[in-house]
C-alpha atoms as a PDB file:
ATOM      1  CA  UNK A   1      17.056  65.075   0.258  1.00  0.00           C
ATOM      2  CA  UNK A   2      13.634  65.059   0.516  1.00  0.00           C
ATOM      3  CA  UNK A   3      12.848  61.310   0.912  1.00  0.00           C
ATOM      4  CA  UNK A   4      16.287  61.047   3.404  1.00  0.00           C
ATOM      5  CA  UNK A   5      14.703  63.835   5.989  1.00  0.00           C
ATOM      6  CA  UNK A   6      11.207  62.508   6.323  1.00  0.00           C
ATOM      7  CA  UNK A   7      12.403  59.048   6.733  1.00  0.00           C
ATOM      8  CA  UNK A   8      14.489  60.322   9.750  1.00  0.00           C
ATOM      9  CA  UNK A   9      11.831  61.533  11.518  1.00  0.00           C
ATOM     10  CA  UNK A  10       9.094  58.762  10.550  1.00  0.00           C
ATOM     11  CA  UNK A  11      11.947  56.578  12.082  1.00  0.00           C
ATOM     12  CA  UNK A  12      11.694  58.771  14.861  1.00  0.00           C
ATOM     13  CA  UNK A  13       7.937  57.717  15.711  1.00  0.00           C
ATOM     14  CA  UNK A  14       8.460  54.312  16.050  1.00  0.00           C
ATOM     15  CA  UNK A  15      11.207  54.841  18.625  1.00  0.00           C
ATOM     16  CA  UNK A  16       9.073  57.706  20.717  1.00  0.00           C
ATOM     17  CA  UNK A  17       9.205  56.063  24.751  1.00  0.00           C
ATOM     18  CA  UNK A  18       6.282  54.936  25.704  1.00  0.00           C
ATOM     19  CA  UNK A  19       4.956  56.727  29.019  1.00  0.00           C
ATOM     20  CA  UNK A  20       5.375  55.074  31.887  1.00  0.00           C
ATOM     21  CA  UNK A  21       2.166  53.725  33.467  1.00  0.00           C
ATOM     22  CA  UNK A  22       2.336  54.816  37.671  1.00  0.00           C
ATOM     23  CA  UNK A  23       1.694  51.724  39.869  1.00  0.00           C
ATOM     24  CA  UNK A  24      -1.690  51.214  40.472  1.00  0.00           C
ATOM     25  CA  UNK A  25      -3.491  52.131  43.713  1.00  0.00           C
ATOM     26  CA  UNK A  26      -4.991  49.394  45.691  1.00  0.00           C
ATOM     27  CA  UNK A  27      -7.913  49.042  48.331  1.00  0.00           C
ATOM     28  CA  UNK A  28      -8.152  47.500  51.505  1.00  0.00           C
ATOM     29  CA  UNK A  29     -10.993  44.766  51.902  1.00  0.00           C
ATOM     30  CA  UNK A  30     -11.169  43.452  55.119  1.00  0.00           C
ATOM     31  CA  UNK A  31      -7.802  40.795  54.945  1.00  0.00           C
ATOM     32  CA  UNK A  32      -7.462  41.141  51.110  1.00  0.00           C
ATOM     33  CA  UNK A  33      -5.719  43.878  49.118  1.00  0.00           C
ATOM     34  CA  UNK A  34      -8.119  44.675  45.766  1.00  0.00           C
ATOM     35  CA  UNK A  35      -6.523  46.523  42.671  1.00  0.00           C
ATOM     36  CA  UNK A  36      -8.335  49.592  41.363  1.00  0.00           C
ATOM     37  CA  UNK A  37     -10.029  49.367  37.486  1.00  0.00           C
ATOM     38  CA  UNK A  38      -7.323  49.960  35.144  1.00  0.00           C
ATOM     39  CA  UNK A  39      -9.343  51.384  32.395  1.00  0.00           C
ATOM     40  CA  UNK A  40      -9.068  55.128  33.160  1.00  0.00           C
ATOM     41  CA  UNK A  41      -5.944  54.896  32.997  1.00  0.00           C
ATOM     42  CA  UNK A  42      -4.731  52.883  29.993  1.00  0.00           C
ATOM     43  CA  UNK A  43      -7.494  55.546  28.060  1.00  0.00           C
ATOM     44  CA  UNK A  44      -5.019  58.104  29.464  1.00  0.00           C
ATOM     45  CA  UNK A  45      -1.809  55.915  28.254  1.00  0.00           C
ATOM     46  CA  UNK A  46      -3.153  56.359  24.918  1.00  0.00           C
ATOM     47  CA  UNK A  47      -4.054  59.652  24.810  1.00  0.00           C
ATOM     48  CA  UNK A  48      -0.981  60.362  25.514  1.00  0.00           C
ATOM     49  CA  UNK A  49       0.125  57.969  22.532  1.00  0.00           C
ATOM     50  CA  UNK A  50      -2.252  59.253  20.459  1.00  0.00           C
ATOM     51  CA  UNK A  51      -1.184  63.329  20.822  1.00  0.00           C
ATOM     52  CA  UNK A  52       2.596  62.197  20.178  1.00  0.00           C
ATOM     53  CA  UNK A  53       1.847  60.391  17.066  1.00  0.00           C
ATOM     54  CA  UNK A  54      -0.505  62.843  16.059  1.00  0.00           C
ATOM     55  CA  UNK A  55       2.676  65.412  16.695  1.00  0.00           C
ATOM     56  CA  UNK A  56       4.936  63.667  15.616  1.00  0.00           C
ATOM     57  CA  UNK A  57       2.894  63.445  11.691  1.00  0.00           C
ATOM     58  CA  UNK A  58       2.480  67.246  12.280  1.00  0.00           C
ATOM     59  CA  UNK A  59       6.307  68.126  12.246  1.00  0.00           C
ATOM     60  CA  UNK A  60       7.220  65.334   9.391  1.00  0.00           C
ATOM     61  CA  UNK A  61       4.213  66.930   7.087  1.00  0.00           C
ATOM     62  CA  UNK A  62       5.871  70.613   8.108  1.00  0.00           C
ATOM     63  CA  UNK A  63       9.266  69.342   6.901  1.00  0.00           C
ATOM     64  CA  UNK A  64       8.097  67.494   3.736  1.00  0.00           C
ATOM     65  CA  UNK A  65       6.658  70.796   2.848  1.00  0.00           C
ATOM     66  CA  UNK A  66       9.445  72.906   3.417  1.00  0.00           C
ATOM     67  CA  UNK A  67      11.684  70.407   1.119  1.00  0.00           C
ATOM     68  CA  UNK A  68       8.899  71.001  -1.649  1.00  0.00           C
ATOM     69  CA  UNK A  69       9.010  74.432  -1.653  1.00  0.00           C
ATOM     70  CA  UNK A  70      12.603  74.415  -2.316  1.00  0.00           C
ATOM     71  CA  UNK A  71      12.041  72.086  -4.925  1.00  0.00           C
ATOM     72  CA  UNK A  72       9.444  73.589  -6.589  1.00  0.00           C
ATOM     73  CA  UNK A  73      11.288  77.623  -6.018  1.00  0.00           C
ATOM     74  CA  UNK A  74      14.271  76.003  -7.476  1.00  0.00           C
ATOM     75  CA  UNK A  75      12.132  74.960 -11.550  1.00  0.00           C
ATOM     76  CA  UNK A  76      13.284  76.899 -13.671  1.00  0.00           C
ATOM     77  CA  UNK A  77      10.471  79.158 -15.551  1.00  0.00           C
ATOM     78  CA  UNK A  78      10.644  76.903 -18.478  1.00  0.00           C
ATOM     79  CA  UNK A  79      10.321  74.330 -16.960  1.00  0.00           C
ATOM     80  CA  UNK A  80       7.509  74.844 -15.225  1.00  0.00           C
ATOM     81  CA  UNK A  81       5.704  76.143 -18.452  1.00  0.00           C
ATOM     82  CA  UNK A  82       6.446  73.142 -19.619  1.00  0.00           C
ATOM     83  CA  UNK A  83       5.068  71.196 -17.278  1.00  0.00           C
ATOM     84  CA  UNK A  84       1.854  73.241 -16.803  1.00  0.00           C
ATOM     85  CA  UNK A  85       1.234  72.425 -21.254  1.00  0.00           C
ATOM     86  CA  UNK A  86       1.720  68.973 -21.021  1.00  0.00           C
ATOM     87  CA  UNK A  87      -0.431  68.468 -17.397  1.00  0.00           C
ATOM     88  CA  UNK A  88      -3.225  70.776 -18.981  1.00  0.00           C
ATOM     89  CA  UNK A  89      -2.970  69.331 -22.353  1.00  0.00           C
ATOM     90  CA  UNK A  90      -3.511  65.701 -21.217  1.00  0.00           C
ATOM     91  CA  UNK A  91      -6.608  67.036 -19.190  1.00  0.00           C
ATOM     92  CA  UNK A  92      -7.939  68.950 -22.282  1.00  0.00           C
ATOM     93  CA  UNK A  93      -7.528  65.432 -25.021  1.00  0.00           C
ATOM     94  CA  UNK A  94      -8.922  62.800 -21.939  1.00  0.00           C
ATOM     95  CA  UNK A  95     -12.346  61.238 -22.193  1.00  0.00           C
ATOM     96  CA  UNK A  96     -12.562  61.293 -18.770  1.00  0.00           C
ATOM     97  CA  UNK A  97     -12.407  65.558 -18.520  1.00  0.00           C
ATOM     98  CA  UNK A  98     -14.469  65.716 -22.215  1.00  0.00           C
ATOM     99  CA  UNK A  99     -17.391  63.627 -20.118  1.00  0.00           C
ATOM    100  CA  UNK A 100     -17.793  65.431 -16.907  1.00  0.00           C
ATOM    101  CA  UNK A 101     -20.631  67.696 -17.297  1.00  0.00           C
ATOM    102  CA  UNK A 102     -19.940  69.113 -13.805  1.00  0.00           C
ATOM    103  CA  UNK A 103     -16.474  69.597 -11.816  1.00  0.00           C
ATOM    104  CA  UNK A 104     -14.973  71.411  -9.476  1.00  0.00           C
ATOM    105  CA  UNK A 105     -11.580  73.113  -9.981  1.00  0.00           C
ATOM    106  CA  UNK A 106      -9.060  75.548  -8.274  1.00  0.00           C
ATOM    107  CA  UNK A 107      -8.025  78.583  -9.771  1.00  0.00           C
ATOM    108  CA  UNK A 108      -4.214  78.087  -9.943  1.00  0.00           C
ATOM    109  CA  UNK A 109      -2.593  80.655  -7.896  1.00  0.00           C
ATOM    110  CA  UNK A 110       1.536  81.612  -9.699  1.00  0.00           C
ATOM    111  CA  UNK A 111       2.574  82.574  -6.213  1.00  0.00           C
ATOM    112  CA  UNK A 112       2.224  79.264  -4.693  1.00  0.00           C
ATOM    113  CA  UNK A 113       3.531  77.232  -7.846  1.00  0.00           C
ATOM    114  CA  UNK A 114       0.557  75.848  -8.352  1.00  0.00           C
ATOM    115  CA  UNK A 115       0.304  74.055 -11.382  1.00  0.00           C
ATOM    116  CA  UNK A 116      -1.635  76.165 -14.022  1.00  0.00           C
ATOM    117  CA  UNK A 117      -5.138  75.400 -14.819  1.00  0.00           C
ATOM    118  CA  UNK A 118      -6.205  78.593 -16.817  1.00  0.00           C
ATOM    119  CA  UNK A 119      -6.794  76.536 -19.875  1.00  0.00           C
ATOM    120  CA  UNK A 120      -8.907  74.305 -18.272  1.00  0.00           C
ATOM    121  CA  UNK A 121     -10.907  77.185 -17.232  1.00  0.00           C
ATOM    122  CA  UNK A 122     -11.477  78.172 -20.233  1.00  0.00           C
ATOM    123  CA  UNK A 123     -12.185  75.036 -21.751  1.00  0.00           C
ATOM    124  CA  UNK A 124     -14.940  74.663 -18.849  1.00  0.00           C
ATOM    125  CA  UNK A 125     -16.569  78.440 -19.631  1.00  0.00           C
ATOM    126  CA  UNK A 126     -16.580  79.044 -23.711  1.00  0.00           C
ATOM    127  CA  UNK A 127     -16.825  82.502 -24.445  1.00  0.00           C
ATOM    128  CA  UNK A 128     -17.322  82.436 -28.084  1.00  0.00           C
ATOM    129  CA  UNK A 129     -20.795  82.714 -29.733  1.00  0.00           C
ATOM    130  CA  UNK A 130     -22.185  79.059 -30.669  1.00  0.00           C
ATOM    131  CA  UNK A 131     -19.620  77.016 -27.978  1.00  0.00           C
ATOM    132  CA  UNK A 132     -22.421  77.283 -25.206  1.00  0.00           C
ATOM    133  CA  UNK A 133     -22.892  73.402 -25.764  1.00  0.00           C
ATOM    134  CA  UNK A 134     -19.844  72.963 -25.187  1.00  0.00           C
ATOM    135  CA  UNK A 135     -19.757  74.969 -21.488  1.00  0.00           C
ATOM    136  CA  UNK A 136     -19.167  72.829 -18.064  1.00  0.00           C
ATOM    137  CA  UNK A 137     -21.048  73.981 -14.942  1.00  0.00           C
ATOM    138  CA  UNK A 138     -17.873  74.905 -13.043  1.00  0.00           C
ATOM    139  CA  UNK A 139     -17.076  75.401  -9.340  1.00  0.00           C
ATOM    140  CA  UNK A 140     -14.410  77.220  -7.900  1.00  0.00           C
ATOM    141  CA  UNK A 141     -13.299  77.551  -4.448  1.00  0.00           C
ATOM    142  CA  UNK A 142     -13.837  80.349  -1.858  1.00  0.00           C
ATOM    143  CA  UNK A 143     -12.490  80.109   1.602  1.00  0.00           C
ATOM    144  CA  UNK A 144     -14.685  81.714   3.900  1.00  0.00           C
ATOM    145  CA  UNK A 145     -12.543  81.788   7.564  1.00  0.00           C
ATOM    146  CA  UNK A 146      -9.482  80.497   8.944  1.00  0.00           C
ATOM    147  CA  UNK A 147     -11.432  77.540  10.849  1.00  0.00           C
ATOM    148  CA  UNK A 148     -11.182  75.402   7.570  1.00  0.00           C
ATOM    149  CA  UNK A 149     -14.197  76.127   6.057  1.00  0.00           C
ATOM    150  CA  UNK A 150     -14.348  76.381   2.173  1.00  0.00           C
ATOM    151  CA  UNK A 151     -17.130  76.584  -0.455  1.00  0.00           C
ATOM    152  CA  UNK A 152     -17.237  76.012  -3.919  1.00  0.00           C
ATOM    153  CA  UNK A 153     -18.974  78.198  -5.944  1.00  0.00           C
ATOM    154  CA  UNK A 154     -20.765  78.180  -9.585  1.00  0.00           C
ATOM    155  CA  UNK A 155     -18.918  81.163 -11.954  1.00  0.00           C
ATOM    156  CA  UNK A 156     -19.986  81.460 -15.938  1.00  0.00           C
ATOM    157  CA  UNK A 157     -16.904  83.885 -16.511  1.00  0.00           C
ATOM    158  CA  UNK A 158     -13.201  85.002 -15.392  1.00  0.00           C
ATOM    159  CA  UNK A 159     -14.811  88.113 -14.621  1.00  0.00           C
ATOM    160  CA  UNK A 160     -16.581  86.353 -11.528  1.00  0.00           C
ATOM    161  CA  UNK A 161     -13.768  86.087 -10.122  1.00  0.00           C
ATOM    162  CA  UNK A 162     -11.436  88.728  -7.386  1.00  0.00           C
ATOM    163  CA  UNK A 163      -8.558  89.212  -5.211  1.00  0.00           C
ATOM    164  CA  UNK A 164      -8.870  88.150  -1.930  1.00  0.00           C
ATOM    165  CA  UNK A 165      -6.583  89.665   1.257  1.00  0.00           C
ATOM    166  CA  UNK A 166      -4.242  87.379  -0.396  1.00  0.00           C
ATOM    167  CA  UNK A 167      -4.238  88.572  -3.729  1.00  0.00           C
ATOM    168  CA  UNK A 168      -5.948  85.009  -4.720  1.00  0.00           C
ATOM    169  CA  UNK A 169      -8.581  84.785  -7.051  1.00  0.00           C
ATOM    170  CA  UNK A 170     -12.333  83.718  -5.473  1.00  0.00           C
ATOM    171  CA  UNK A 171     -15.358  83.722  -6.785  1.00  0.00           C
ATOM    172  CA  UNK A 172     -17.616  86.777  -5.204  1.00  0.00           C
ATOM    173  CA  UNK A 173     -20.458  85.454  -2.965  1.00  0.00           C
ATOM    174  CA  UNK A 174     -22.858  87.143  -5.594  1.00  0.00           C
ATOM    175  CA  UNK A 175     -22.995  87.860  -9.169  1.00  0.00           C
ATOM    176  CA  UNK A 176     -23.607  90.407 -11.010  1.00  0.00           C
ATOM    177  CA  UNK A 177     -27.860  90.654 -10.521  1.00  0.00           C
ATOM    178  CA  UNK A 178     -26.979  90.437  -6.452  1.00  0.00           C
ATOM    179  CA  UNK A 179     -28.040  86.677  -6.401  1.00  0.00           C
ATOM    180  CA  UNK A 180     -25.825  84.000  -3.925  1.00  0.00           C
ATOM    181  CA  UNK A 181     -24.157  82.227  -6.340  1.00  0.00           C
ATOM    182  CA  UNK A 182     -24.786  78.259  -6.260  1.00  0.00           C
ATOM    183  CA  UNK A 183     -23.075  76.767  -3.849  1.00  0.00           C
ATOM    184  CA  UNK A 184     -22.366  72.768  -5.047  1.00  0.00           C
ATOM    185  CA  UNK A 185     -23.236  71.744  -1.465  1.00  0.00           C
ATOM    186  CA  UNK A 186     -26.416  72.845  -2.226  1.00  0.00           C
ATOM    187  CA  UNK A 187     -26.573  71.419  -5.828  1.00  0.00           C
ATOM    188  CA  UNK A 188     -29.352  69.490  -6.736  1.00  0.00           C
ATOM    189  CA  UNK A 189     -26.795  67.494  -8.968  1.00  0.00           C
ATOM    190  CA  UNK A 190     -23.693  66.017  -8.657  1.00  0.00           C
ATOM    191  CA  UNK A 191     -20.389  66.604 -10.324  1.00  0.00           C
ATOM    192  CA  UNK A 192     -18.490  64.406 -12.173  1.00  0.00           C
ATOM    193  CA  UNK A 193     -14.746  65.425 -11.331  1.00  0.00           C
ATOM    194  CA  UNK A 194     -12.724  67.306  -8.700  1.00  0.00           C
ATOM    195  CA  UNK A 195      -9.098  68.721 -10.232  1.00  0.00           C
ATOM    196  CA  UNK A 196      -6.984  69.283  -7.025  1.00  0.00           C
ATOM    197  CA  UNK A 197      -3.973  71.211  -6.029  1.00  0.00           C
ATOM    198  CA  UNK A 198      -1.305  69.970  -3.633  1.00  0.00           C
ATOM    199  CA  UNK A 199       2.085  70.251  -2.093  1.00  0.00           C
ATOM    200  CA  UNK A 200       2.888  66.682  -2.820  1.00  0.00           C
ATOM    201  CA  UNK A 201       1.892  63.365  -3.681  1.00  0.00           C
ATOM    202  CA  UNK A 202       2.464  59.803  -4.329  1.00  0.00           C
ATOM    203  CA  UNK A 203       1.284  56.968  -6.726  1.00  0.00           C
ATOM    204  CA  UNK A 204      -0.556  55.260  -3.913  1.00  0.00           C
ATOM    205  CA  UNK A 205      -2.889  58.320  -3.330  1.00  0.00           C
ATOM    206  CA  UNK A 206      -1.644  60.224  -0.767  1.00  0.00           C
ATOM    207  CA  UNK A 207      -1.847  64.334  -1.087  1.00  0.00           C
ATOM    208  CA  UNK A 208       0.227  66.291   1.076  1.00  0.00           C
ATOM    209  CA  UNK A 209      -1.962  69.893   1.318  1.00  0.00           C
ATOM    210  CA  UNK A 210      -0.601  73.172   2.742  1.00  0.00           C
ATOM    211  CA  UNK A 211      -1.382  72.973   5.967  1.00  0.00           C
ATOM    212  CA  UNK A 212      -4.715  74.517   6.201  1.00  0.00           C
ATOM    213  CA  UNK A 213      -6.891  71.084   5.696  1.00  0.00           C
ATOM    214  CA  UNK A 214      -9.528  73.719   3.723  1.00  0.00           C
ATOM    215  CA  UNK A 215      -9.967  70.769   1.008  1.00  0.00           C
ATOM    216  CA  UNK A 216      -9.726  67.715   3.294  1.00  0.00           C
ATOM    217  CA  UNK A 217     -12.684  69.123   5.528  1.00  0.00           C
ATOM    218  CA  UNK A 218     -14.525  69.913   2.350  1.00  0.00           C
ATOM    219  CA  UNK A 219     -13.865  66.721   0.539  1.00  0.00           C
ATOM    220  CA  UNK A 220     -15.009  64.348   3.270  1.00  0.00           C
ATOM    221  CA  UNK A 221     -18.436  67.212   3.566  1.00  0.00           C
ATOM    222  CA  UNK A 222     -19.092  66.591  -0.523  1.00  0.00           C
ATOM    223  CA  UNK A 223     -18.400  62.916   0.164  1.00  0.00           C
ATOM    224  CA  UNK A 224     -21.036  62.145   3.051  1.00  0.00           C
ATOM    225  CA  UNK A 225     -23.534  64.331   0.812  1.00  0.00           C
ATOM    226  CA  UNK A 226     -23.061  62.131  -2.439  1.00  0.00           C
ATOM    227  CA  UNK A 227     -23.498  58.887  -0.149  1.00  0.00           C
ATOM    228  CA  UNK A 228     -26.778  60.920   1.713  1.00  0.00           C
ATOM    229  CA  UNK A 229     -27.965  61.048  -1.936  1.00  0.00           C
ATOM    230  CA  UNK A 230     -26.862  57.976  -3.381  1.00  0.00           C
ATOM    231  CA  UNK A 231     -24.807  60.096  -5.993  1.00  0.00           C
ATOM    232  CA  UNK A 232     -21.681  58.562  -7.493  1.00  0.00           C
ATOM    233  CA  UNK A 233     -18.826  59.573  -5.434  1.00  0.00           C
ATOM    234  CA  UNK A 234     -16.383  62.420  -7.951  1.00  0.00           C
ATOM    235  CA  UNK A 235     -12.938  61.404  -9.279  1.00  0.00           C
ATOM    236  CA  UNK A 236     -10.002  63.467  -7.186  1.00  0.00           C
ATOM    237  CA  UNK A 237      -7.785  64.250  -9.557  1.00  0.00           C
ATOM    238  CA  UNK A 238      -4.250  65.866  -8.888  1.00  0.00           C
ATOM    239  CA  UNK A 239      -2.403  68.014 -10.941  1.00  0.00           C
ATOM    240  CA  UNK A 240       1.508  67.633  -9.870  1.00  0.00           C
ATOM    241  CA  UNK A 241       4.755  69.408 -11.376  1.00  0.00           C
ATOM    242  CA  UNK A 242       7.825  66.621 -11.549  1.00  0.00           C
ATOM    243  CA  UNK A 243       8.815  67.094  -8.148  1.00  0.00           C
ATOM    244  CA  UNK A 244       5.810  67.120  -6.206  1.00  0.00           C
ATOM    245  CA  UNK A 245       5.792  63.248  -6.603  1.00  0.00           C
ATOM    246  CA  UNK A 246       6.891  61.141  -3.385  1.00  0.00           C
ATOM    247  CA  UNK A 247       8.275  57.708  -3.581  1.00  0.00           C
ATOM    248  CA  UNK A 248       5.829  55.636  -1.848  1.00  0.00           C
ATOM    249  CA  UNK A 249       5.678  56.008   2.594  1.00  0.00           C
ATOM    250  CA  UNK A 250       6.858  59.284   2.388  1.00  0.00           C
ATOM    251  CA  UNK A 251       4.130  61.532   2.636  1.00  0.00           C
ATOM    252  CA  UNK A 252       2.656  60.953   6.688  1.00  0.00           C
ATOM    253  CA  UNK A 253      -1.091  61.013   6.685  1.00  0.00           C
ATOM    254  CA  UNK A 254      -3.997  60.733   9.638  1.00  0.00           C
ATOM    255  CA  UNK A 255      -7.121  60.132   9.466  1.00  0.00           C
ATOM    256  CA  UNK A 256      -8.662  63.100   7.576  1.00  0.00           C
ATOM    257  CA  UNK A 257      -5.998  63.083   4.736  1.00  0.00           C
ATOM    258  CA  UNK A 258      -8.539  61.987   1.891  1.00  0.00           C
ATOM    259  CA  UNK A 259      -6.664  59.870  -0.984  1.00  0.00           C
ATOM    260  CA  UNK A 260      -6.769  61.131  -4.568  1.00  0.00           C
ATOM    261  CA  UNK A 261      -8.338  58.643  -7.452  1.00  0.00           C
ATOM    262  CA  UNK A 262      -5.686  59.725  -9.735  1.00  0.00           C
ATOM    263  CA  UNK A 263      -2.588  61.554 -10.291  1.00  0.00           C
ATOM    264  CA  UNK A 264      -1.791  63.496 -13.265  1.00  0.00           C
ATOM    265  CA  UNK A 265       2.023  65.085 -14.388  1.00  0.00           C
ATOM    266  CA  UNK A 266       3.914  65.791 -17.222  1.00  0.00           C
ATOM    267  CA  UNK A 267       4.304  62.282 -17.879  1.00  0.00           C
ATOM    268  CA  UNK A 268       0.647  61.497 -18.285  1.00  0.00           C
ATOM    269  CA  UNK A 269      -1.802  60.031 -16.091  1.00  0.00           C
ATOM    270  CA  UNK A 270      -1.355  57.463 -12.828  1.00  0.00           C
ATOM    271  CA  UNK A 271      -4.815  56.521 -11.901  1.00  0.00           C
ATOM    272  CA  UNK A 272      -4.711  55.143  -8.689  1.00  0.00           C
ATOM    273  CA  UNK A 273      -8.404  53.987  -7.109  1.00  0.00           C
ATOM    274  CA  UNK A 274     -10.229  51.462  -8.661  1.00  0.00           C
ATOM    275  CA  UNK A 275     -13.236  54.010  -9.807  1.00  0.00           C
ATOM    276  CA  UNK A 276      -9.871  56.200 -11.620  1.00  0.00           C
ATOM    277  CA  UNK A 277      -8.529  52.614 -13.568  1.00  0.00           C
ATOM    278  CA  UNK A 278     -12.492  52.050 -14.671  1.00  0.00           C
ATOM    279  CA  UNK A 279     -13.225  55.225 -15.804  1.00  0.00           C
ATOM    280  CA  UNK A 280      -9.434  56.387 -17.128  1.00  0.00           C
ATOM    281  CA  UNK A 281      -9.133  53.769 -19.644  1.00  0.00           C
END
């Protein structure tokens, strides 16, 4: 169902009518006509190309998403559990997860059907006595307005975290001493690993978001800062339930969509980038 609606409507762009040029105004020169420069407007020709396509990927992303929400409203409870086991237990036994020193991950939200990552979380913060060795520096994300701008914040504990209007959990701009927590923008390291959610994905790398292009804006920020400092650029990792994953050309993506490095479901891991296969095997 999924793969037969998007397909109609990616058919659909390549049979939008092109706009029809008007004929172009010419100039009297003594006994010779002269035609006016045609470069304004071809630019406008593909502007209005341009805002169709762009339009056009807008509606087939809305639709894709509204076919994975069904999807995903429609696993059963068991299923999803699971699911959310085997995706965090693969995380939990990889050497790629047991290296990474630093990461960034989302705190998984039930109401969206996100898959879970509590266990992760507490993998990353040890509370016992004696496990501090064993504790991540961990960033979580905070969204800060509706004009796509996101941070991601250090936390040491669950208890960092609260409720925003949304009744997600963030970490508070300051802990407990009233110090700004550390911001990994402004990190004098790097981190090792991103763990990202999604609405949907494929085994070529594309990630479907939710609309709100929070993580695309802040992926390509973190990006241009790791090439600024010559830092190794993170693995993007997904976590996916079963039927998040997209046969290949279904998901529609422009030219702020950043790809994942690797994909990981119930079924194990599908590293996808050539940094994932090197440092996944």
């Amino acid at each position: 169902m999924i793969k037969n609606t998007v397909a109609t409507l990616m058919v659909r762009l390549h049979h939008l009518p092109l706009p029809r040029a008007a004929p172009a105004p010419t100039y009297r020169c003594g006994r010779h006509l002269a035609l006016a420069p045609p470069l304004p407007r071809l630019r406008a020709s593909a502007a209005v190309m341009s805002t169709a396509a762009e339009q056009t990927i807008a509606d087939q992303k809305r639709t894709l998403r509204a076919e994975v929400r069904r999807a995903l409203k429609a696993l059963s409870a068991d299923q999803r559990a699971s699911e959310d086991l085997a995706i965090q237990t693969t995380i939990l036994d990889s050497s790629w997860f047991k290296a990474s020193k630093r990461l960034c991950a989302y705190i998984s939200c039930q109401q969206l059907r996100e898959v879970d990552t509590s266990k992760i979380l507490a993998e990353c913060l040890p509370s016992n006595p004696g496990q501090e060795e064993l504790a991540k520096d961990l960033y979580v994300p905070r969204v800060e307005d509706k004009n796509r701008n996101m941070r991601m914040l250090k936390i040491t504990t669950m208890d960092d975290l609260v409720k925003n209007s949304m009744n997600i959990l963030e970490p508070s701009p300051v802990d407990a001493t009233g110090n700004n927590r550390e911001d990994v923008l402004s990190s004098l390291s790097p981190v090792d690993l991103f763990l990202l959610p999604g609405q949907a994905f494929d085994r070529t790398g594309r990630r479907l978001g939710r609309g709100g292009g929070y993580y695309d804006t802040f992926l390509l920020k973190y990006q241009e800062l790791a090439k600024e400092k010559g830092w190794n650029q993170p693995l993007l990792v997904a976590l996916s339930y079963s039927v998040q994953i997209m046969d290949e050309g279904i998901i529609p993506v422009n030219s702020t969509d950043v790809p994942i490095d690797a994909l990981v479901s119930s079924s194990g891991v599908i590293p996808i980038s050539a940094a994932a296969l090197q440092r996944m095997q």
